[in-house]
N, C-alpha and C. Protein backbone atom coordinates (compact mmCIF):
# COMPACT_ATOMS: atom_id res chain seq x y z
N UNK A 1 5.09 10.85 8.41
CA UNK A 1 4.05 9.97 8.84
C UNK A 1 3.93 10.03 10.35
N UNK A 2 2.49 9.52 11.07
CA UNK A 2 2.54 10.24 11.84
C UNK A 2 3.04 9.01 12.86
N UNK A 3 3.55 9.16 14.14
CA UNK A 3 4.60 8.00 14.91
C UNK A 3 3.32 7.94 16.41
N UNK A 4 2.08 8.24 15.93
CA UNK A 4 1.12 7.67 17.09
C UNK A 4 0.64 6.10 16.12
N UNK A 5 -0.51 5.69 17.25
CA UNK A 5 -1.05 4.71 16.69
C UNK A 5 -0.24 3.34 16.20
N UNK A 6 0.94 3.43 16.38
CA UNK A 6 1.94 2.07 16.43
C UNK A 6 0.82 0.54 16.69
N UNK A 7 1.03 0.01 15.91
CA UNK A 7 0.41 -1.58 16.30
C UNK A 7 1.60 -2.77 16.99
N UNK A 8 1.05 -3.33 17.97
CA UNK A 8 1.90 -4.53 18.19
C UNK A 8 1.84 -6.04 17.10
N UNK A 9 0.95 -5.60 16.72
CA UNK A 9 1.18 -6.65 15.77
C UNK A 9 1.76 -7.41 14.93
N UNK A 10 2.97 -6.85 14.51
CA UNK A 10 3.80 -7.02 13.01
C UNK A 10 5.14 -7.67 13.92
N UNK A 11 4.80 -8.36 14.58
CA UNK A 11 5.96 -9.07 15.50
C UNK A 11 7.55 -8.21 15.31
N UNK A 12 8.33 -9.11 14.54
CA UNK A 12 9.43 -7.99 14.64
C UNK A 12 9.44 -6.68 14.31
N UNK A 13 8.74 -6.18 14.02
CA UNK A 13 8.45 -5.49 13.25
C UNK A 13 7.90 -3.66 14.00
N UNK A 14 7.45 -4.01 15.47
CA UNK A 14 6.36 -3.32 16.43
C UNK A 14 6.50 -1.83 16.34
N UNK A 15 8.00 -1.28 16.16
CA UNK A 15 8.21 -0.23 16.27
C UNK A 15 8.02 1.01 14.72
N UNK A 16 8.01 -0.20 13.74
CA UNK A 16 7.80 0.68 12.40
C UNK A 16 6.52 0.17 11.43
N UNK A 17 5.20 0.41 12.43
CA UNK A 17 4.17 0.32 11.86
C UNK A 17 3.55 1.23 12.18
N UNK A 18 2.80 1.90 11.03
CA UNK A 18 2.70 3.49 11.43
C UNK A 18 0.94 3.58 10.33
N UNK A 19 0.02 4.01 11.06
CA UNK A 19 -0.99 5.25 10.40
C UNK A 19 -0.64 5.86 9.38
N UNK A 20 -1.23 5.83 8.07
CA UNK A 20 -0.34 6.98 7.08
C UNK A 20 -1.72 7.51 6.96
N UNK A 21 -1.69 8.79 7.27
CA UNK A 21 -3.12 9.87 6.82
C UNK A 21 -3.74 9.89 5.74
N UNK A 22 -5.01 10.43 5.83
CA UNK A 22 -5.55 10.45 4.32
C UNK A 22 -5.23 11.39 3.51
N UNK A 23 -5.38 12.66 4.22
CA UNK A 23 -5.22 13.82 3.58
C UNK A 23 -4.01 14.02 2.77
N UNK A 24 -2.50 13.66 3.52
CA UNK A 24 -1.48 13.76 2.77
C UNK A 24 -1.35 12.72 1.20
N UNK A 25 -1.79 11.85 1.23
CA UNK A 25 -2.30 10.95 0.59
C UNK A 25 -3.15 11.38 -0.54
N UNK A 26 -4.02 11.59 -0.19
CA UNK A 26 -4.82 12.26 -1.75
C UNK A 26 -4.18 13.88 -2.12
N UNK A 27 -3.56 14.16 -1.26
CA UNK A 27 -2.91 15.48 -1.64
C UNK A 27 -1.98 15.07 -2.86
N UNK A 28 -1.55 14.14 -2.40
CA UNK A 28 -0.53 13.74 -3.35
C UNK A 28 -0.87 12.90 -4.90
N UNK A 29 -1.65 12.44 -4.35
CA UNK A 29 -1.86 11.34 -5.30
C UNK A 29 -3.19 12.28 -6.61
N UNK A 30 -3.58 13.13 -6.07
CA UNK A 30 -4.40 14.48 -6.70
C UNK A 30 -3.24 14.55 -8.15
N UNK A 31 -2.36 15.63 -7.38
CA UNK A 31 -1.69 16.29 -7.88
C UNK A 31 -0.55 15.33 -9.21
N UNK A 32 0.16 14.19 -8.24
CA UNK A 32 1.00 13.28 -9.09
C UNK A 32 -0.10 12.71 -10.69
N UNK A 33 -1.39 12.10 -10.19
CA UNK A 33 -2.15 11.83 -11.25
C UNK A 33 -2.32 13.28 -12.29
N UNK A 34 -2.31 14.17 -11.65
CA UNK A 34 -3.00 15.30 -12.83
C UNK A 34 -1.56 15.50 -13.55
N UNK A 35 -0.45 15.77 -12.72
CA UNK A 35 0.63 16.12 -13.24
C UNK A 35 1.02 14.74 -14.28
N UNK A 36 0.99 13.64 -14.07
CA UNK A 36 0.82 12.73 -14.93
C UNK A 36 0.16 12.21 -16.28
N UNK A 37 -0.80 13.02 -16.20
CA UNK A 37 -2.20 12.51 -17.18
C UNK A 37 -2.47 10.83 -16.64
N UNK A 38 -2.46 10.41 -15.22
CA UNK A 38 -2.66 8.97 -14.89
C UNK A 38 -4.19 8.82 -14.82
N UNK A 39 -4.53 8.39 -15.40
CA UNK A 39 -6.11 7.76 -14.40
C UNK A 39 -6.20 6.37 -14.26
N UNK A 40 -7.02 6.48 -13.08
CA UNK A 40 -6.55 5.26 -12.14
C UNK A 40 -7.71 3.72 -12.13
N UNK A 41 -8.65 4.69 -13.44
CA UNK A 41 -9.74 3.36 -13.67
C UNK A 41 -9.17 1.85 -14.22
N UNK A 42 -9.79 1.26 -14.09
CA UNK A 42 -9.21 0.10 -14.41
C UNK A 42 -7.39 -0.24 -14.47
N UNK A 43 -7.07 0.13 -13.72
CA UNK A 43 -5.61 0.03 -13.39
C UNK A 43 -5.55 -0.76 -12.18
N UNK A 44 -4.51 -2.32 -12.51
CA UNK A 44 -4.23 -3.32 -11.56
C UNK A 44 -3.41 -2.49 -9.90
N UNK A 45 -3.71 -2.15 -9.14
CA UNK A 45 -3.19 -1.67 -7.80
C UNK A 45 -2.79 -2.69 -7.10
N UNK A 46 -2.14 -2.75 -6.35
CA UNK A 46 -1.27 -3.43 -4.66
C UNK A 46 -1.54 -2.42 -4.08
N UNK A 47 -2.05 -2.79 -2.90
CA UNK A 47 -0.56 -2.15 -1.30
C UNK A 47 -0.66 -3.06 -0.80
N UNK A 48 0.52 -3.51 -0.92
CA UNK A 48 1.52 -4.57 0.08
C UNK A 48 1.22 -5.29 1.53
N UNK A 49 1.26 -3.42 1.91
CA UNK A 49 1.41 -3.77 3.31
C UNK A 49 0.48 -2.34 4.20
N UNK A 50 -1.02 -3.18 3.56
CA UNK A 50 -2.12 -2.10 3.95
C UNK A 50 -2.18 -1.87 5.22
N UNK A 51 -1.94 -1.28 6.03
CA UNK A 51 -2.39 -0.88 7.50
C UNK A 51 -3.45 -0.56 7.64
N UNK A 52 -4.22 -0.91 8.93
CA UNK A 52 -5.68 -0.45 9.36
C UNK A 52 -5.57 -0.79 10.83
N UNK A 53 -6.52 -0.30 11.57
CA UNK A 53 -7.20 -0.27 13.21
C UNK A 53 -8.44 -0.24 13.27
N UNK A 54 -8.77 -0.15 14.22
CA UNK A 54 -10.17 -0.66 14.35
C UNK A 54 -11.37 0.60 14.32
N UNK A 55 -9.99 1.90 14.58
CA UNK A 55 -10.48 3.19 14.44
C UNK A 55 -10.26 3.90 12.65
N UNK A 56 -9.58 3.38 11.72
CA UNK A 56 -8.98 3.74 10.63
C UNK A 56 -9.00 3.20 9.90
N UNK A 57 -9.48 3.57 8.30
CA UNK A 57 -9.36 2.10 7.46
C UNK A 57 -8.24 2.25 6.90
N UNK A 58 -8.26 1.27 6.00
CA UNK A 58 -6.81 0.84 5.30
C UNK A 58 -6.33 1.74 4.31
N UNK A 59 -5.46 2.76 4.49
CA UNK A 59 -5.56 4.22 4.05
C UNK A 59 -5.16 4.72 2.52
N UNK A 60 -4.56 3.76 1.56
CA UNK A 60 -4.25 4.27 0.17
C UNK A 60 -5.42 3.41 -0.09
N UNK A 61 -6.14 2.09 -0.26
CA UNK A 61 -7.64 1.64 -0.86
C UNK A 61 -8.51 2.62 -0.79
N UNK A 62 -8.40 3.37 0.43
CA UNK A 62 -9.56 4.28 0.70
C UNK A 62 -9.38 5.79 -0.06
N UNK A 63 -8.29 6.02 -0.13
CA UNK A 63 -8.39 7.09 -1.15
C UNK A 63 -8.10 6.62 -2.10
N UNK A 64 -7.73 5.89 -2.78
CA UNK A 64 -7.64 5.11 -4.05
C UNK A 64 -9.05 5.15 -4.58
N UNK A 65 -9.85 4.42 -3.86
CA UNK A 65 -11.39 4.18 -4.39
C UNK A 65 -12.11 6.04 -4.44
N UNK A 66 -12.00 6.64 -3.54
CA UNK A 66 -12.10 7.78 -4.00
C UNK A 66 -11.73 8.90 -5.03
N UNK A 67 -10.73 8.28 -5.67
CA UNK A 67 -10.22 8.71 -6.79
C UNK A 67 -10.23 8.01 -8.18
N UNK A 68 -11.23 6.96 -7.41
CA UNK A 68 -12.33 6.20 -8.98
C UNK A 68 -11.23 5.15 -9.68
N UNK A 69 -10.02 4.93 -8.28
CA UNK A 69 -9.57 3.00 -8.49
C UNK A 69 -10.70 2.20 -8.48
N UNK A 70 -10.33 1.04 -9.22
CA UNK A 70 -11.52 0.02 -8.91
C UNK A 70 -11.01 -1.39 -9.05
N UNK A 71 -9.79 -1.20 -8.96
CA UNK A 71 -9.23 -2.74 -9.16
C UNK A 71 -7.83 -2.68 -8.17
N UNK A 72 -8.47 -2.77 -7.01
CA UNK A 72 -6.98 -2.43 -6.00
C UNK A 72 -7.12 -3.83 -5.21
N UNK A 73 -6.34 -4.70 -4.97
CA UNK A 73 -5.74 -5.39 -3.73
C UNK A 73 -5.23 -5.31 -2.57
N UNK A 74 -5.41 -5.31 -1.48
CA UNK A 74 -4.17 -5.07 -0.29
C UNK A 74 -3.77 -6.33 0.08
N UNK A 75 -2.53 -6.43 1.18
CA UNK A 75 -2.10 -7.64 1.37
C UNK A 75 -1.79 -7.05 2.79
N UNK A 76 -1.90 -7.49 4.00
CA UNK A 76 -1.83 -7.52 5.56
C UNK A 76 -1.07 -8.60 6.02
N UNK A 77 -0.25 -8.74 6.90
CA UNK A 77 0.14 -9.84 7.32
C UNK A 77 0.04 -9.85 8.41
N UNK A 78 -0.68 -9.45 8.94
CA UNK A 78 -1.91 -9.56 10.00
C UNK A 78 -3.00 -10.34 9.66
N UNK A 79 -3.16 -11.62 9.97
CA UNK A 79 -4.62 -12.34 10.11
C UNK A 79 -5.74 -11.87 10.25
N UNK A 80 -6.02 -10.65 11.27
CA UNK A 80 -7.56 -10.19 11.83
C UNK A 80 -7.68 -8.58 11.13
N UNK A 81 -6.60 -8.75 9.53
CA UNK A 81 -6.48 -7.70 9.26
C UNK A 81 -8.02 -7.36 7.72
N UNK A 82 -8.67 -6.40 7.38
CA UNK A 82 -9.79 -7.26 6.56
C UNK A 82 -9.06 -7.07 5.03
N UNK A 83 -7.98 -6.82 4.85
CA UNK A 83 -7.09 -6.92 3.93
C UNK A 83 -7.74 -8.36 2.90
N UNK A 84 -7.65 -8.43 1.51
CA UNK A 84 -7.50 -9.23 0.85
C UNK A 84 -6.69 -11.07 1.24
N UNK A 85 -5.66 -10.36 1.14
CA UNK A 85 -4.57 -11.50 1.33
C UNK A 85 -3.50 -11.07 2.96
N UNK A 86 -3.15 -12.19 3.22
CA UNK A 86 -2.69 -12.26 4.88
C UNK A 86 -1.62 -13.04 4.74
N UNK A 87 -0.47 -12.56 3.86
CA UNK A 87 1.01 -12.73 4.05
C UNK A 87 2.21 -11.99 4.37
N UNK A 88 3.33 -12.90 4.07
CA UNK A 88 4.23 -11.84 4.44
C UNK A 88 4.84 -11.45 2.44
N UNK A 89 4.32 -10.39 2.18
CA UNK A 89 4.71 -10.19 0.80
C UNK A 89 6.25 -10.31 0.56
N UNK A 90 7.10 -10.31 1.10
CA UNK A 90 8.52 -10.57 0.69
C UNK A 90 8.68 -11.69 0.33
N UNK A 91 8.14 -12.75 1.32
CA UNK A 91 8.40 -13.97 0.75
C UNK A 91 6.67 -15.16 0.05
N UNK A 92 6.22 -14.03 -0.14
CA UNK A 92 4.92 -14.77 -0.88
C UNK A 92 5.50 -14.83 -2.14
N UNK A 93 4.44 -15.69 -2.96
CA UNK A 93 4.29 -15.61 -5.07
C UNK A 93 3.05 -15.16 -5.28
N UNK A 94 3.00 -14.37 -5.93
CA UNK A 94 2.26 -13.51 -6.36
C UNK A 94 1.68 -13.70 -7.52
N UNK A 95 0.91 -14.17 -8.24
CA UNK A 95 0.14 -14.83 -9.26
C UNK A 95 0.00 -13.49 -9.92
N UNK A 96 -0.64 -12.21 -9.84
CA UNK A 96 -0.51 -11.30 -10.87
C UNK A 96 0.40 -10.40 -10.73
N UNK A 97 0.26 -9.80 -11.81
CA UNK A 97 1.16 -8.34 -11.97
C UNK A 97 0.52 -7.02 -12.16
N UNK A 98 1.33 -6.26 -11.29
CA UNK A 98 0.17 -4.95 -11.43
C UNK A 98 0.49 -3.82 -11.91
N UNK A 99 -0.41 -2.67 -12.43
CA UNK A 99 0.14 -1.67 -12.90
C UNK A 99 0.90 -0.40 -11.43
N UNK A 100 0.44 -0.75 -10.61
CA UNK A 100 0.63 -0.15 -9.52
C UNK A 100 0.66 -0.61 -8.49
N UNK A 101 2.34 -0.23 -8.03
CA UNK A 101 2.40 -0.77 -6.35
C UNK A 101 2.55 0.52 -5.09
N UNK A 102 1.78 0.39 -4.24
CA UNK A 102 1.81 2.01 -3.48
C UNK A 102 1.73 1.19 -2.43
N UNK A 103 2.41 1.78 -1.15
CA UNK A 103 2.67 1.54 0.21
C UNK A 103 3.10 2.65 0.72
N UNK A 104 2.98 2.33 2.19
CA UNK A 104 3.92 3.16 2.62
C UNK A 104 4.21 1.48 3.80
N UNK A 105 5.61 1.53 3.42
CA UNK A 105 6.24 0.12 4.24
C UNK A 105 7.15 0.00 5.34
N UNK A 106 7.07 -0.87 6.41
CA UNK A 106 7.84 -0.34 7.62
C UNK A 106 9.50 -0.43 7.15
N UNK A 107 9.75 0.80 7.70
CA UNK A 107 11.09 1.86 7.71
C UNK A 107 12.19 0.96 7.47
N UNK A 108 12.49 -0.14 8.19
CA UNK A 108 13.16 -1.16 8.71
C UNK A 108 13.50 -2.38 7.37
N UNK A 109 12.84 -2.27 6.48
CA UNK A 109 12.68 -3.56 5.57
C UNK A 109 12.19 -2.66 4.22
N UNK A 110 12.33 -1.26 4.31
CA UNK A 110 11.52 -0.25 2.58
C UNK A 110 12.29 -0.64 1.77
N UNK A 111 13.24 -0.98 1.96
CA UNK A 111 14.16 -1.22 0.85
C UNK A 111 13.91 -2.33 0.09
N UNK A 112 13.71 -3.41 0.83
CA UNK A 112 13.15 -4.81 0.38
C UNK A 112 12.12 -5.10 -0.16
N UNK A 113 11.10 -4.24 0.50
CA UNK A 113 9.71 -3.80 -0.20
C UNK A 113 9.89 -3.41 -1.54
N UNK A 114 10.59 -2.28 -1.35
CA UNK A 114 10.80 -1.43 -2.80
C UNK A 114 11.06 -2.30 -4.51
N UNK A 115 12.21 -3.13 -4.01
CA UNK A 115 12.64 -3.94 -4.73
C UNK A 115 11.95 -5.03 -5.16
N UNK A 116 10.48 -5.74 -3.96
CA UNK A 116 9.74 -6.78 -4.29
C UNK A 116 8.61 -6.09 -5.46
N UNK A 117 8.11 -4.71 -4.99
CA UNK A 117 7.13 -4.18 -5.67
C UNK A 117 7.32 -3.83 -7.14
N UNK A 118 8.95 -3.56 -7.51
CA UNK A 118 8.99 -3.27 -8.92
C UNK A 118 9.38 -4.57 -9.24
N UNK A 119 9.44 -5.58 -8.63
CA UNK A 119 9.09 -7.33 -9.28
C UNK A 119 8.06 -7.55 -9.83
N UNK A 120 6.80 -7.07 -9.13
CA UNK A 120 5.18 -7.49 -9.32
C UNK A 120 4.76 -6.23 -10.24
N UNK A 121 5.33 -5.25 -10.88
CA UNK A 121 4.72 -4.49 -11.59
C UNK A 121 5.53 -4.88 -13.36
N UNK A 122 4.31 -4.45 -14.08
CA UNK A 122 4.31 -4.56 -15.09
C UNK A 122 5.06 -4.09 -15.72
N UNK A 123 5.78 -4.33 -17.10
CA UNK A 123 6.65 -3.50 -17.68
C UNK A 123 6.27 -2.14 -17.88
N UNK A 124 6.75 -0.59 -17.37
CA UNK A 124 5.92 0.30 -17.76
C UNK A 124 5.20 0.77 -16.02
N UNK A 125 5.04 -0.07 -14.97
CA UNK A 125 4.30 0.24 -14.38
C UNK A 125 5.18 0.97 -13.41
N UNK A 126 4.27 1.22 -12.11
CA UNK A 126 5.15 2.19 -11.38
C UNK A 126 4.81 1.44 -10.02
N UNK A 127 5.89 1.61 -8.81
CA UNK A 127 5.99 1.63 -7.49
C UNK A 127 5.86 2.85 -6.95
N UNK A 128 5.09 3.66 -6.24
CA UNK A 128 5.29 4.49 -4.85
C UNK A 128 5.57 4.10 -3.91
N UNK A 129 6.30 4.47 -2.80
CA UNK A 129 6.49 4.03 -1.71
C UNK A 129 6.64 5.59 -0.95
N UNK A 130 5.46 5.50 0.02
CA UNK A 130 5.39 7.03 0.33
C UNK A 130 5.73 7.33 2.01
């Protein structure tokens, strides 16, 4: 991932908030779905911990929806972020459950992430964390 574009925003957090590209992203997510037989219509999505700038949008929704998701959420914990929901997902409640949790989450706390996301997924469902 790429280590420009850092945000100050994520308070403790400043040094492991990172841009994740598109390209590598649907490269992947291409290939994992075909190799899968997944399709991604009507399938409940997260990302957690959507990143965006003012130059970039929020980068797995955006190839998500290009790959004909249509039921995705993000969650920002950034306020002025245009994310869905504006918490801190570790310690939020989460009212649904999804078939899919994809992030890519700061370096510092993935582990914690990892572990909250296969909380909120469905029996059967899957976490990425890329």
């Amino acid at each position: 991932m790429s280590s420009t574009n850092r945000s100050n925003a994520r308070d403790a957090h400043i040094a492991d908030y990172y841009k994740t590209p598109l390209k590598p992203i649907e490269d992947f997510l291409t290939k994992f779905c075909y190799e899968e037989n997944l399709k991604l219509e009507n399938k409940k999505i997260l990302d957690p911990c959507a990143w965006w700038d003012i130059n970039n949008p929020m980068s797995y929704p955006t190839v998500l929806t290009k790959l004909w998701a249509n039921n995705i959420k993000t969650n920002d914990i950034r306020e002025d972020s245009p994310a869905e929901y504006h918490q801190d997902f570790l310690s939020s409640t989460l009212q649904n459950v999804y078939d899919i949790v994809i992030t890519n989450p700061p370096f510092n706390i993935a582990q914690d992430i990892i572990e909250k996301a296969l909380q909120v997924c469905n029996r059967g469902g899957m976490s990425l964390c890329y």
